[in-house]
Protein backbone atom coordinates (compact mmCIF):
# COMPACT_ATOMS: atom_id res chain seq x y z
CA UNK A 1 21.41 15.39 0.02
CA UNK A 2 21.80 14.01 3.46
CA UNK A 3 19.88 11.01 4.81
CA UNK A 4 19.53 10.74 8.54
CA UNK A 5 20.42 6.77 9.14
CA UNK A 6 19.80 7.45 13.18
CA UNK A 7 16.58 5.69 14.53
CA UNK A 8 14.01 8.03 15.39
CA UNK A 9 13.00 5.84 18.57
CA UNK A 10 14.70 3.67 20.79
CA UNK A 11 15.42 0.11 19.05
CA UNK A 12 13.33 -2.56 21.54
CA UNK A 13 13.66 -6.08 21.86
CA UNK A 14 9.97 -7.33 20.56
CA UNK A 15 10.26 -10.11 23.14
CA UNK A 16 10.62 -8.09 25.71
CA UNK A 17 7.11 -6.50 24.98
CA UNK A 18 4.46 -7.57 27.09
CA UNK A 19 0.18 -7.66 26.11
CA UNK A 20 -0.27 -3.85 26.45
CA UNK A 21 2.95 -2.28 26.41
CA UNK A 22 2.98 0.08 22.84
CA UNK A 23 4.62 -1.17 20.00
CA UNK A 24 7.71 0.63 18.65
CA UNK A 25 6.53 2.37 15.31
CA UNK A 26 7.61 1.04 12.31
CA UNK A 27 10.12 3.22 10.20
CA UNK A 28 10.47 3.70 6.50
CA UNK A 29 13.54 1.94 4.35
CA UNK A 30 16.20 5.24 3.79
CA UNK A 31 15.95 6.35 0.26
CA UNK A 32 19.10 6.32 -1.51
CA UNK A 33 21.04 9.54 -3.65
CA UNK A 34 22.46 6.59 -6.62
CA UNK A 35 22.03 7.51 -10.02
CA UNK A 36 20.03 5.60 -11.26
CA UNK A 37 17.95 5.47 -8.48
CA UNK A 38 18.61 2.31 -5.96
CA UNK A 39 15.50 0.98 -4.85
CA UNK A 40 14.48 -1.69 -2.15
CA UNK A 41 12.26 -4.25 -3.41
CA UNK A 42 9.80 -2.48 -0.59
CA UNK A 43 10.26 0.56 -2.50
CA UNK A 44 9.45 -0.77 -5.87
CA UNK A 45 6.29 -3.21 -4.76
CA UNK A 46 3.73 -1.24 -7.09
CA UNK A 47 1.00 -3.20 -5.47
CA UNK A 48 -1.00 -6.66 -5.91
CA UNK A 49 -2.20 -7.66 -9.31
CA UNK A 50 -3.99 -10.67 -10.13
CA UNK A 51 -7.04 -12.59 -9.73
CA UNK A 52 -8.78 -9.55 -7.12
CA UNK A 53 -7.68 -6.67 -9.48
CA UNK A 54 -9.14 -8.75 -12.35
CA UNK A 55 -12.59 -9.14 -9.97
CA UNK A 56 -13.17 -5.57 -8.96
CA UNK A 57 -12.64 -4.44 -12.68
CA UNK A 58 -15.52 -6.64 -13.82
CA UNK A 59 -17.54 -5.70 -10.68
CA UNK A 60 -16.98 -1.86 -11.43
CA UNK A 61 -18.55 -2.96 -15.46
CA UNK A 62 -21.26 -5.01 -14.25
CA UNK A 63 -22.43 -2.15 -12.34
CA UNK A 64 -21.74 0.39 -15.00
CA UNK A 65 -23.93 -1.75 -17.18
CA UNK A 66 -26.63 -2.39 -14.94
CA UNK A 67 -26.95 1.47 -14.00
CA UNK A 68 -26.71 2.13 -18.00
CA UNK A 69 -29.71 -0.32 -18.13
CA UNK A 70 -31.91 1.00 -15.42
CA UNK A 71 -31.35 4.59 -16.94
CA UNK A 72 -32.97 3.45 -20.24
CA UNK A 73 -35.56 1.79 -18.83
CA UNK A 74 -36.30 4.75 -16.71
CA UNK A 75 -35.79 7.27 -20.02
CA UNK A 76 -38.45 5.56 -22.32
């Protein structure tokens, strides 16, 4: 497999932009054909994890239980 390395738009100075002139697109890291796969750590970053995970699991049962309890109180 063949990985086009050429940049897909011209490569700008970012001081030379000024308030209002577009910004250049960002571009992807180039995968890599090594077996085992290569990766960039950008590549690899599964996501956050932590504190705000932990949060919106508890949120998501806190609601689950407070819908459960409505629904009984509603059923008898």
């Amino acid at each position: 497999m063949t990985v086009d390395t050429r940049p897909r738009v011209p490569v700008q100075d970012p001081g030379q932009l000024r308030g209002g002139d577009p910004i250049p697109p960002m571009r992807a890291d180039d995968h890599s054909d090594a077996d085992p796969a290569v990766e960039t750590p950008v590549e690899a970053r599964q996501g956050f994890l932590g504190r705000p995970v932990l949060m919106v699991l508890v949120g998501g049962l806190v609601l689950a239980m407070v819908a459960w309890v409505g629904v009984e109180m509603l059923a008898y």
